[in-house]
Protein backbone atom coordinates (compact mmCIF):
# COMPACT_ATOMS: atom_id res chain seq x y z
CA UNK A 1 -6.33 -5.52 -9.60
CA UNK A 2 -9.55 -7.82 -8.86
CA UNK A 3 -8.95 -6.95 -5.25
CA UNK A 4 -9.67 -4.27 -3.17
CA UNK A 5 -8.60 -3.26 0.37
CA UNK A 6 -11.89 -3.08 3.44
CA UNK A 7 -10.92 -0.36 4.88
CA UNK A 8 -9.35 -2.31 7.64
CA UNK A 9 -6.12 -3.89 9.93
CA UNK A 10 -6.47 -6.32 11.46
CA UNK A 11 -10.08 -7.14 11.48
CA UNK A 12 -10.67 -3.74 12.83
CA UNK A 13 -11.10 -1.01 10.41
CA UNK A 14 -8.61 2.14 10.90
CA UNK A 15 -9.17 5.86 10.93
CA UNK A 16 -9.78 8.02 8.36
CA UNK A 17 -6.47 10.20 6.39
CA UNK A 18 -3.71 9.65 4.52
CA UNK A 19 -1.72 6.87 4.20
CA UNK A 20 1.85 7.08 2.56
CA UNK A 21 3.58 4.05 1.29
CA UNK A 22 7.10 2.85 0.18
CA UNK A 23 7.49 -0.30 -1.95
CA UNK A 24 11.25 -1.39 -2.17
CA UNK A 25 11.61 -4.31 -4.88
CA UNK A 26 14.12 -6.46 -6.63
CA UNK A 27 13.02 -8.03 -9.94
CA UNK A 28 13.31 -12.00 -11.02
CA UNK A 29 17.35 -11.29 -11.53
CA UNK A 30 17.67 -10.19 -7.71
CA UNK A 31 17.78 -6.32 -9.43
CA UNK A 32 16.73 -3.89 -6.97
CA UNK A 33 14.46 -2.10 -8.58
CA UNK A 34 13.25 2.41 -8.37
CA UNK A 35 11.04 2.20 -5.07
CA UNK A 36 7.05 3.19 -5.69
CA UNK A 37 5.91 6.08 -3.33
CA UNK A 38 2.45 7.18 -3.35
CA UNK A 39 -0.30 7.78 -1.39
CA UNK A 40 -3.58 6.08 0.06
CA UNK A 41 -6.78 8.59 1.40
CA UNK A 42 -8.97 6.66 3.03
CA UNK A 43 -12.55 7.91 4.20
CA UNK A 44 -15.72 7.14 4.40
């Protein structure tokens, strides 16, 4: 939560829209876990 995210890939920053994201995840058990889906707009 402390950090935040530049604006950039790979030392280079990236153009402006929407970025979607899927974050597949298995809990301390090895429990696959509901995926997270959301959205990032960048712009500047």
């Amino acid at each position: 939560p402390k950090e935040c995210w530049d604006g950039q890939y790979q030392g280079k920053p990236v153009q402006e829209g929407v970025y979607l994201y899927l974050i597949r995840y298995t809990d301390r058990d090895g429990n696959l876990q509901t995926p997270k889906r959301g959205e990032i707009v960048l712009y500047r």
